[in-house]
Protein backbone atom coordinates (compact mmCIF):
# COMPACT_ATOMS: atom_id res chain seq x y z
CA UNK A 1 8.17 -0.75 -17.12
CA UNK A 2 11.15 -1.99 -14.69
CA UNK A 3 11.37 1.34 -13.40
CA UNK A 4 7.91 2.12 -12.76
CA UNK A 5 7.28 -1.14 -10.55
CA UNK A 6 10.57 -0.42 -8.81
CA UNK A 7 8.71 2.98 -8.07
CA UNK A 8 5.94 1.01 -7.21
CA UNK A 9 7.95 -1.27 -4.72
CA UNK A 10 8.81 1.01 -2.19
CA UNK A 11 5.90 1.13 -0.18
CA UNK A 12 6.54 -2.77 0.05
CA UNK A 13 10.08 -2.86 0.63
CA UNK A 14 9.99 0.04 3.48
CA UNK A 15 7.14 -2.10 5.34
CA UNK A 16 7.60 -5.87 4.86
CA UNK A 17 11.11 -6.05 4.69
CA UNK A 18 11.36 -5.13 8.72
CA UNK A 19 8.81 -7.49 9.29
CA UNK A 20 10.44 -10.38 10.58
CA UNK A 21 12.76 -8.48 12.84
CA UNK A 22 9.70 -6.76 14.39
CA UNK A 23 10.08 -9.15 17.94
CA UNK A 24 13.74 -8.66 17.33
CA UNK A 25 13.79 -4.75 17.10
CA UNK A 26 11.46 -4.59 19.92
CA UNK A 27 13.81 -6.45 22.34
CA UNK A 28 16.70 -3.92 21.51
CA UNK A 29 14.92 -0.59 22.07
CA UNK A 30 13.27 -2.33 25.42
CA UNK A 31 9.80 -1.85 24.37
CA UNK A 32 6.40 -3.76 24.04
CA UNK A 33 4.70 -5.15 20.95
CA UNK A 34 2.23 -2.55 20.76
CA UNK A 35 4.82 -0.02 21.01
CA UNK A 36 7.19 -1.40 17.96
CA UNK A 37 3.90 -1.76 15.67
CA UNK A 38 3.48 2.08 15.96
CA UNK A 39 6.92 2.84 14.41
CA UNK A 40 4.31 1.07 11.25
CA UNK A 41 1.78 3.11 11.74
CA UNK A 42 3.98 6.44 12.26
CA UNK A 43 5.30 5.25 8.55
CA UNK A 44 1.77 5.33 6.98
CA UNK A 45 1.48 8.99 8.76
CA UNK A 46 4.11 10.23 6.04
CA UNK A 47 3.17 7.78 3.19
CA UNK A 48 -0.40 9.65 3.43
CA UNK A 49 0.67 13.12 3.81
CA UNK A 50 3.61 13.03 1.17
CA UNK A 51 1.61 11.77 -0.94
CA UNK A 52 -0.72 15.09 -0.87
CA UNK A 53 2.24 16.85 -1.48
CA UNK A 54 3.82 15.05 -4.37
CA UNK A 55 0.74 14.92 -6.49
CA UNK A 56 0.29 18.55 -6.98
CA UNK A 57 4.37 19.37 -7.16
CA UNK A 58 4.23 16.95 -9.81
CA UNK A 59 1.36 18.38 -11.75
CA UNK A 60 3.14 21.77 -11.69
CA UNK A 61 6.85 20.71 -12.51
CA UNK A 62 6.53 17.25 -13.82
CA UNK A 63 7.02 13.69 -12.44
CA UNK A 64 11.16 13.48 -12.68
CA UNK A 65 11.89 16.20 -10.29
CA UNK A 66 9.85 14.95 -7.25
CA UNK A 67 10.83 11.53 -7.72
CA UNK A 68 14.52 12.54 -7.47
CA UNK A 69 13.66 14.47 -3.96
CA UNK A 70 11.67 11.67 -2.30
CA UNK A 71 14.10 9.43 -3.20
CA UNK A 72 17.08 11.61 -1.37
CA UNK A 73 14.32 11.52 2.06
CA UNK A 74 14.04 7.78 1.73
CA UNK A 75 17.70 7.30 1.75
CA UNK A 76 18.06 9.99 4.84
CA UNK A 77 15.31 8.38 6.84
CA UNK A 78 16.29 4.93 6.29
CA UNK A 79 19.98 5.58 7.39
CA UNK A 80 18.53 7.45 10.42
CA UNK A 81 16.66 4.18 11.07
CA UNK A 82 19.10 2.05 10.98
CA UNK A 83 21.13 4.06 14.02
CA UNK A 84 18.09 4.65 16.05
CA UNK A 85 18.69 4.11 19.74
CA UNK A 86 15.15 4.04 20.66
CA UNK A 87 11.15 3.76 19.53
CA UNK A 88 10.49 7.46 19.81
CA UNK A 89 13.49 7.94 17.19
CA UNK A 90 12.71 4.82 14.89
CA UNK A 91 9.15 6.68 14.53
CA UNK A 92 10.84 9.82 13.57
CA UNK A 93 12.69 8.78 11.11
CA UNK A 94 10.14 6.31 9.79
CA UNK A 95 7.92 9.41 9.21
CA UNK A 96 11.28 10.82 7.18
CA UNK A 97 11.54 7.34 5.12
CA UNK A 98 7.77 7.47 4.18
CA UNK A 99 7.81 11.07 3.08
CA UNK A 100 10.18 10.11 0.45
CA UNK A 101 9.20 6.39 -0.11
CA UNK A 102 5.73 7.53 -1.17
CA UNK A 103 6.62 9.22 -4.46
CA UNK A 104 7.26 6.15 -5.61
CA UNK A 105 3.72 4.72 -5.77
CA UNK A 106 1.95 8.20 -6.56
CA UNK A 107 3.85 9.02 -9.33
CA UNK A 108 3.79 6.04 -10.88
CA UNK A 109 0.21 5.61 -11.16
CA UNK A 110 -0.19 9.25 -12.34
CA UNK A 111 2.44 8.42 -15.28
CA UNK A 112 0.61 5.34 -16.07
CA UNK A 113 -2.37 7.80 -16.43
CA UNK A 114 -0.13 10.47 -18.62
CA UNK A 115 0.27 7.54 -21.28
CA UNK A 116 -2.52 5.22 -20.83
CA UNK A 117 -6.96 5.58 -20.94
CA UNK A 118 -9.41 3.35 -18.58
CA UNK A 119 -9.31 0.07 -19.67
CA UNK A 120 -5.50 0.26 -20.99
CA UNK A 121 -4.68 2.03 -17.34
CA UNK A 122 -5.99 -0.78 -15.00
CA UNK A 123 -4.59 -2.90 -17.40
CA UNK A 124 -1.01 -1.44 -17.18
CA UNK A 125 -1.40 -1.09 -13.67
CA UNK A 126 -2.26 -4.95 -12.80
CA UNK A 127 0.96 -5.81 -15.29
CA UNK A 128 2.94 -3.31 -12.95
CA UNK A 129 1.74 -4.78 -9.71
CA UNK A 130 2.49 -8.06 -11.08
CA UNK A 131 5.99 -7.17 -11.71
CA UNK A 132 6.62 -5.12 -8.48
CA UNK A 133 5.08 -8.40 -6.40
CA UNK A 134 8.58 -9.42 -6.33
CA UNK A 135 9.36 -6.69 -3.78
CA UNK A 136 6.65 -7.91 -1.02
CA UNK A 137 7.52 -11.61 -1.69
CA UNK A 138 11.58 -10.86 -1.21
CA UNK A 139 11.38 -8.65 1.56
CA UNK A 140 10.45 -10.67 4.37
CA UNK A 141 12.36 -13.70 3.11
CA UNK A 142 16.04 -11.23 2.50
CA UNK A 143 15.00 -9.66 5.78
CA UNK A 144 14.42 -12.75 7.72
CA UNK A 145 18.18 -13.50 6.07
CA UNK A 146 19.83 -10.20 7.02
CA UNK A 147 18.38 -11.01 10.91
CA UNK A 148 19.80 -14.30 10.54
CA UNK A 149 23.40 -13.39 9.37
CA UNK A 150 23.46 -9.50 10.12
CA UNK A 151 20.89 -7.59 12.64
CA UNK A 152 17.97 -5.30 12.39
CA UNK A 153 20.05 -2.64 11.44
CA UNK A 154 21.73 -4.40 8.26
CA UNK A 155 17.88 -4.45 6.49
CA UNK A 156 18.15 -0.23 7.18
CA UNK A 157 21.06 -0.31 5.66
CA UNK A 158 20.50 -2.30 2.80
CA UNK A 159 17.06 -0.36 2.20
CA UNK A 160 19.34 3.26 1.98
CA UNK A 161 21.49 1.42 -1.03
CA UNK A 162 18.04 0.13 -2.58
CA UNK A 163 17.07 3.81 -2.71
CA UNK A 164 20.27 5.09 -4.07
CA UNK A 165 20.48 2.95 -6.52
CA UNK A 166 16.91 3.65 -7.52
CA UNK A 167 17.64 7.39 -7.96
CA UNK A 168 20.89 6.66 -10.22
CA UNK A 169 18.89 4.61 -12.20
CA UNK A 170 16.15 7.12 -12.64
CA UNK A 171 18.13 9.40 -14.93
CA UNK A 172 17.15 7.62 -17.87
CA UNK A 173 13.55 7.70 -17.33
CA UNK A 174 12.08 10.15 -19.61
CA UNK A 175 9.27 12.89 -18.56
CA UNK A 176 5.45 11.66 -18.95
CA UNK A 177 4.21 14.99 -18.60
CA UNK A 178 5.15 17.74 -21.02
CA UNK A 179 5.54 21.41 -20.29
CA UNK A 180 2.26 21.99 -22.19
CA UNK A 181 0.29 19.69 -20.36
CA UNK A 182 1.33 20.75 -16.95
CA UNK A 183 -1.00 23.04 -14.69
CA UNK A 184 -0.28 26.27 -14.51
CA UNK A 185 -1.79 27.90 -11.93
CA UNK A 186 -0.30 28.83 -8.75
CA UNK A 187 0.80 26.12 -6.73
CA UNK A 188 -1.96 26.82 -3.61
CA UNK A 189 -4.32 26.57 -6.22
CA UNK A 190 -3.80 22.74 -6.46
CA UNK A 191 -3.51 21.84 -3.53
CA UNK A 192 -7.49 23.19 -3.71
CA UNK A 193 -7.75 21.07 -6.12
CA UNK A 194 -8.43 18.17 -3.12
CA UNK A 195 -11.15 19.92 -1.84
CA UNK A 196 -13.06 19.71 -5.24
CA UNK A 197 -11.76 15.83 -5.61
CA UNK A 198 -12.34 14.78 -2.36
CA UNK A 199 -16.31 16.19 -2.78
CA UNK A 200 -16.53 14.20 -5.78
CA UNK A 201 -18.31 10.42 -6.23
CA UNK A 202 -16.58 9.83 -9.25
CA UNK A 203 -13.55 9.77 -7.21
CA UNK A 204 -14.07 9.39 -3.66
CA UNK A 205 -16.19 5.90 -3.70
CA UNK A 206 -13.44 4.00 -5.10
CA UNK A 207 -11.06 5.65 -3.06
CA UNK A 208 -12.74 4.85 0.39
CA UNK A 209 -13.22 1.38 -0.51
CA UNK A 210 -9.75 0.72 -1.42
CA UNK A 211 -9.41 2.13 1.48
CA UNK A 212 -11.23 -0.40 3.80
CA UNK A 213 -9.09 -2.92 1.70
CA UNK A 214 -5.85 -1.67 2.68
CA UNK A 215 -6.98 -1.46 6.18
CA UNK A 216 -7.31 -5.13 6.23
CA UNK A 217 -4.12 -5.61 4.58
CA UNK A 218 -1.97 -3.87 7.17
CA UNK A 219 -3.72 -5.05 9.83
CA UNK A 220 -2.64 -8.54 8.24
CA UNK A 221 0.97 -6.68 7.90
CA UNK A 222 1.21 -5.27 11.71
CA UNK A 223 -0.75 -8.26 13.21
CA UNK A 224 1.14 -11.35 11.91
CA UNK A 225 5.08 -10.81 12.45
CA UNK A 226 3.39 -11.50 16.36
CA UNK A 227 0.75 -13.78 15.39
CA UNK A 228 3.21 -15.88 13.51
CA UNK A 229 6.47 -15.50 15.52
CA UNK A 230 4.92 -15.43 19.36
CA UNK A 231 1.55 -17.30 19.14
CA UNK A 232 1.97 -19.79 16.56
CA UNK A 233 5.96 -20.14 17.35
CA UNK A 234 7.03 -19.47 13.53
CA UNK A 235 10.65 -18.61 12.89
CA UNK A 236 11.63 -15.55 11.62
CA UNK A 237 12.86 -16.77 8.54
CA UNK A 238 9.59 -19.74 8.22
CA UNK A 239 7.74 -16.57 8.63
CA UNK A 240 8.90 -15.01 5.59
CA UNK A 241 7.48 -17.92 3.52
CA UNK A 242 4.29 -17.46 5.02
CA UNK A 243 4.22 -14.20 3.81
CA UNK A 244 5.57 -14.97 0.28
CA UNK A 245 2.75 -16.94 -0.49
CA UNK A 246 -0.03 -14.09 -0.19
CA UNK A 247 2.14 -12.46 -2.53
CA UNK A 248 2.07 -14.83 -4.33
CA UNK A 249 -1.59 -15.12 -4.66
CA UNK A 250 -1.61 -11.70 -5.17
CA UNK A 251 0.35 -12.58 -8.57
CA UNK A 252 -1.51 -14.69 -9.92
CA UNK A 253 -5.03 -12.51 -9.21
CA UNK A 254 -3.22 -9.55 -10.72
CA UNK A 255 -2.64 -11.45 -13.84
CA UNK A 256 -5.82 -13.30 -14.25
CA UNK A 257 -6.87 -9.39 -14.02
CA UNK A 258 -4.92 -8.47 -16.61
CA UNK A 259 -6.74 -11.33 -18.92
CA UNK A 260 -10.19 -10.95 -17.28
CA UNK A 261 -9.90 -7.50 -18.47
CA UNK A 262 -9.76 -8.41 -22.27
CA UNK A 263 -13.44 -9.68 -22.13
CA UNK A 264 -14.53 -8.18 -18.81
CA UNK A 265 -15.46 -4.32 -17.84
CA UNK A 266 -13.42 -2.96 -14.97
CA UNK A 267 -16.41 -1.86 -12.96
CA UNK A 268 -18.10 -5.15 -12.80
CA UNK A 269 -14.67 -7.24 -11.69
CA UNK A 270 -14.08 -4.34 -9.06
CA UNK A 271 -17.49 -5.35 -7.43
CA UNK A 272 -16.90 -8.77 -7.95
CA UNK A 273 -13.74 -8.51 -5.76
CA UNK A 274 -15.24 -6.79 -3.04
CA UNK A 275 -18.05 -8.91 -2.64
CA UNK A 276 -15.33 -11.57 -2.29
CA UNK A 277 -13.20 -9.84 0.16
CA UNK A 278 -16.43 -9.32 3.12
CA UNK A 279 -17.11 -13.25 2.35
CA UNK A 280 -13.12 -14.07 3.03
CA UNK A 281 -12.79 -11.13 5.68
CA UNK A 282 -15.56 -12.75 7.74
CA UNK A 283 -14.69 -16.84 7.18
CA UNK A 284 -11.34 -15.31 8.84
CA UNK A 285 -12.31 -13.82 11.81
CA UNK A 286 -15.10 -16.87 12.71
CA UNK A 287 -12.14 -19.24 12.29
CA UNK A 288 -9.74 -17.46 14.64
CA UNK A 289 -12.45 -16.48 16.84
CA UNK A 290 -13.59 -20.33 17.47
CA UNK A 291 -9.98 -21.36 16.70
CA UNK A 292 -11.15 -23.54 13.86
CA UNK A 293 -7.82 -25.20 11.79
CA UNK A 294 -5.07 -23.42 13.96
CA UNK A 295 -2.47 -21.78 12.39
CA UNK A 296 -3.96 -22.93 8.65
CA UNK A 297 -7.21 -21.19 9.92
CA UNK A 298 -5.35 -17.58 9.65
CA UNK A 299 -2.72 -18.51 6.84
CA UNK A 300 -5.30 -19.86 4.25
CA UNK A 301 -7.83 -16.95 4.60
CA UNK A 302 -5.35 -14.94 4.75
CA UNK A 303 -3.82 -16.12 1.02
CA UNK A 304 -7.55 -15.35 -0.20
CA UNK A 305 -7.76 -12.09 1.40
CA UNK A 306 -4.73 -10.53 0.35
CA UNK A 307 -5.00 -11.96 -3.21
CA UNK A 308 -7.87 -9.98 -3.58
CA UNK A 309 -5.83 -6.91 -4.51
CA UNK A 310 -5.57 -8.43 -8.18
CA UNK A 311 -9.01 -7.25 -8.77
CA UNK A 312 -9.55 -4.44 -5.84
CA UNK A 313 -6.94 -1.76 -6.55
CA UNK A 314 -5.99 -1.51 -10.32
CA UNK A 315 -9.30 -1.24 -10.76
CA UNK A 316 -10.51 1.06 -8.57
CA UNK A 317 -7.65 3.33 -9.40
CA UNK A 318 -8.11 3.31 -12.68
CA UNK A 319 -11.92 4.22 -12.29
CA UNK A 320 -10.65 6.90 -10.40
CA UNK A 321 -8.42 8.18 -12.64
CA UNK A 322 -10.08 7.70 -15.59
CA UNK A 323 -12.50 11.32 -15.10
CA UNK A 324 -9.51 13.04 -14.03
CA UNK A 325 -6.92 13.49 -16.90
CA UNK A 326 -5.37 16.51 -16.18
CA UNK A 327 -5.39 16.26 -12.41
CA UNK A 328 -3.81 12.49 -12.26
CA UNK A 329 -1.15 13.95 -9.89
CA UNK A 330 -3.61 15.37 -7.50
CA UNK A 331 -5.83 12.47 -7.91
CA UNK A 332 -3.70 9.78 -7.35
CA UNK A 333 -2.09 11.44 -4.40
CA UNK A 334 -5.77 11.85 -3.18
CA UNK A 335 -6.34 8.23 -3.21
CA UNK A 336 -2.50 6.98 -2.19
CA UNK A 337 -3.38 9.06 0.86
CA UNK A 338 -6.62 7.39 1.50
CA UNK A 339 -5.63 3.94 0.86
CA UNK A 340 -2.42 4.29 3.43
CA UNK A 341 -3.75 6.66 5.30
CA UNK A 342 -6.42 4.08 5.90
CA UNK A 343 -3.90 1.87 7.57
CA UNK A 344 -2.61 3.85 10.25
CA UNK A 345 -6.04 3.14 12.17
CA UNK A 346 -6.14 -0.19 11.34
CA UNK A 347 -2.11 -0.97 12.36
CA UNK A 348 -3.01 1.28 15.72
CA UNK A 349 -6.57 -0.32 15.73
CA UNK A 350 -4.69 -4.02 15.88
CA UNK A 351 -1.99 -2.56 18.30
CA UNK A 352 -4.45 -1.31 20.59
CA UNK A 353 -6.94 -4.19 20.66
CA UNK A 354 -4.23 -6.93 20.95
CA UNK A 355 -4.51 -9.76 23.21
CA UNK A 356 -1.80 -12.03 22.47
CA UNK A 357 -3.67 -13.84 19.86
CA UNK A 358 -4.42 -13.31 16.50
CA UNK A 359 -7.83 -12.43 17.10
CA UNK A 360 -7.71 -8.36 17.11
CA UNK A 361 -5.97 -8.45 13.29
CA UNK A 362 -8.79 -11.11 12.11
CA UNK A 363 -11.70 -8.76 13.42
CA UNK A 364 -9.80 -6.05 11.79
CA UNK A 365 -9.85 -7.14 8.72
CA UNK A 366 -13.19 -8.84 8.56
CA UNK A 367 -14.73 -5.11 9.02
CA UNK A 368 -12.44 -4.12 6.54
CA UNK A 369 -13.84 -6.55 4.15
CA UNK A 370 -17.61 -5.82 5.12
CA UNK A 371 -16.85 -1.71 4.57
CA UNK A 372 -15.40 -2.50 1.63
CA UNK A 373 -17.96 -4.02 -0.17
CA UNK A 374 -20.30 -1.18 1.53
CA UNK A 375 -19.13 1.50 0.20
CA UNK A 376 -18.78 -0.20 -3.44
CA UNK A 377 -22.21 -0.71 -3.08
CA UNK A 378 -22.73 2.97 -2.22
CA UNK A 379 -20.53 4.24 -4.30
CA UNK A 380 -22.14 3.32 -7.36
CA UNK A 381 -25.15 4.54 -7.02
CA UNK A 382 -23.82 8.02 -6.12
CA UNK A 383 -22.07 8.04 -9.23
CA UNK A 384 -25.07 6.91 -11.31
CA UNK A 385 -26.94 9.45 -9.69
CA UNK A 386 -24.15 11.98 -10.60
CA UNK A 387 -23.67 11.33 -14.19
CA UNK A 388 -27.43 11.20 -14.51
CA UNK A 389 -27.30 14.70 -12.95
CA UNK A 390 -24.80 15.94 -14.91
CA UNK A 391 -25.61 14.76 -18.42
């Protein structure tokens, strides 16, 4: 369980631990704001396409193997962070650090799918995000610390001995995927396999609206670190507690998940949650818009937005999953990919429509919220119609 939600964790740890240094790191490579958020969005470039790749190696040769090579290209790239001596490089080797930092996520939701059905799957998966919240709610805090007693390049550092340590560890993990159960058709063949997935509304409805959610996540993630630090005059390290309390919230929805899911159906508390996030998404962006409540007008619909995930993503994921046994691999790269991938517009989307206030991340997200719940809607009547079709 540790291990997994370590796995889990370093999608967290490579983004929000850098956070508070953002202002920092762009003052020592002599660039703009807009400029520093890209080296974000360059990282979501190879968090989505790794994760295509990882699925279907791991489908064909297991889940050990893979894990051990992305973790070797997240301790690479985060070293070659760490001595970058300019934006264009810190992108590089972001790229480098994602590539390997996404196996983590992907294969740990496909092994939760190798041992686990529906129900027991969303289940294990909320208890996994509960446990891997730690990650997200440390990182800005230890890397508001490192800035304060180190530099920039310390939290690089630190995040190449996280990822060493990770793969030592990972040598007691057993296999979740047997030789038997493994595909065995040519390699090409699999990565097909996305064409067929991404055509299908089993899959592809939850997928697209976890999708919108993570948008509005890292547009939270890329917009605030300015937000926070330059409009609202936060400290770097005041601004890691502003952060740790979304995660937070995020805990405590993940397990009343976990308990809702004893009495409740997975479908009906994914809806519920999206319904929830368009109502949240949009109080946030008339507050910021009108400045209602200053600072506490972004913070506290902020808490309620990102809190959501509780009841957004192990669900969806698991509904996902759940018609796909024997491509979980492929699948759950499928939708890593989508839900990332969905973030490099929204980061650039922020970066690009930033005026010095927090205004650009709130509209951001409230259209994240609003497509969300859209294509939940939409979703579920396509798959109606398709198992009605198919029966």
């Amino acid at each position: 369980m540790l291990n997994l939600s370590a796995l889990m964790s370093f999608a967290s740890i490579s983004t929000d631990m850098y956070l508070p240094a953002l202002p920092t790191i762009s003052q020592a490579l002599h660039t703009d704001a807009a400029s520093i958020e890209l080296t974000f969005s360059a990282f979501l470039v190879g968090f989505s396409i790794g994760q295509l790749i990882w699925g279907p190696l791991s489908d064909r040769y297991g889940r050990k193997l893979p894990i051990a090579l992305g973790m070797i290209l997240f301790i690479i790239g985060s070293v070659g962070c760490a001595l970058s001596m300019s934006v264009t490089q810190m992108m590089v080797w972001r790229v480098i650090q994602a590539l390997g930092a996404c196996v983590g996520p992907v294969l740990s939701r496909a092994m939760v799918r190798d041992l686990y059905g529906r129900e027991r799957s969303a289940k294990m998966l909320s208890t996994l995000i509960l446990i891997m919240a730690a990650a997200p709610l440390a990182g800005p805090l230890i890397g508001g610390q490192i800035l304060l007693w180190w530099s920039w390049q310390g939290i690089f550092w630190l995040l190449a001995g996280v990822g060493l340590i990770t793969l030592l560890s990972f040598r007691t993990l057993p296999e979740s995927l047997p030789l038997e159960q493994r595909v065995q058709e040519p390699l090409i063949q699999s990565f097909k396999t996305y064409l067929q997935l991404v055509r299908d509304p089993r899959l592809i409805g939850y997928a697209v609206s976890g999708g919108f959610f993570y948008a509005g996540v890292y547009a939270f993630i890329v917009g605030t670190p300015f937000a926070y630090i330059d409009y609202y005059h936060v400290s770097p390290q005041a601004y890691g507690w502003l952060f740790a309390i979304n995660i937070l919230g995020m805990m405590m929805a993940n397990f009343v998940n976990g308990q809702l899911l004893n009495r409740v159906d997975s479908e009906r508390i994914f809806h519920l949650g999206t319904w929830a996030l368009a109502f949240v998404g949009v109080a946030l962006s008339v507050c910021v818009w009108f400045g209602w409540g200053g600072i506490w007008g972004v913070v506290v619909p902020v808490l309620f937005y990102v809190s959501l995930n509780g009841f957004i993503v192990a669900n969806s994921v698991a509904g996902a999953l759940a018609f796909f046994p024997k491509r979980a691999g492929a699948a759950s790269s499928l939708i890593g990919a989508m839900h990332y991938g969905s973030g490099i517009f929204s980061a650039a989307l922020v970066s690009w429509l930033s005026d010095g206030t927090p205004r650009a991340m709130a509209l951001v997200m409230g259209a994240a919220g609003v497509g969300s719940l859209a294509t939940a809607l939409w979703s579920g009547r396509a798959r109606r119609r398709f198992l009605t079709a198919h029966q």
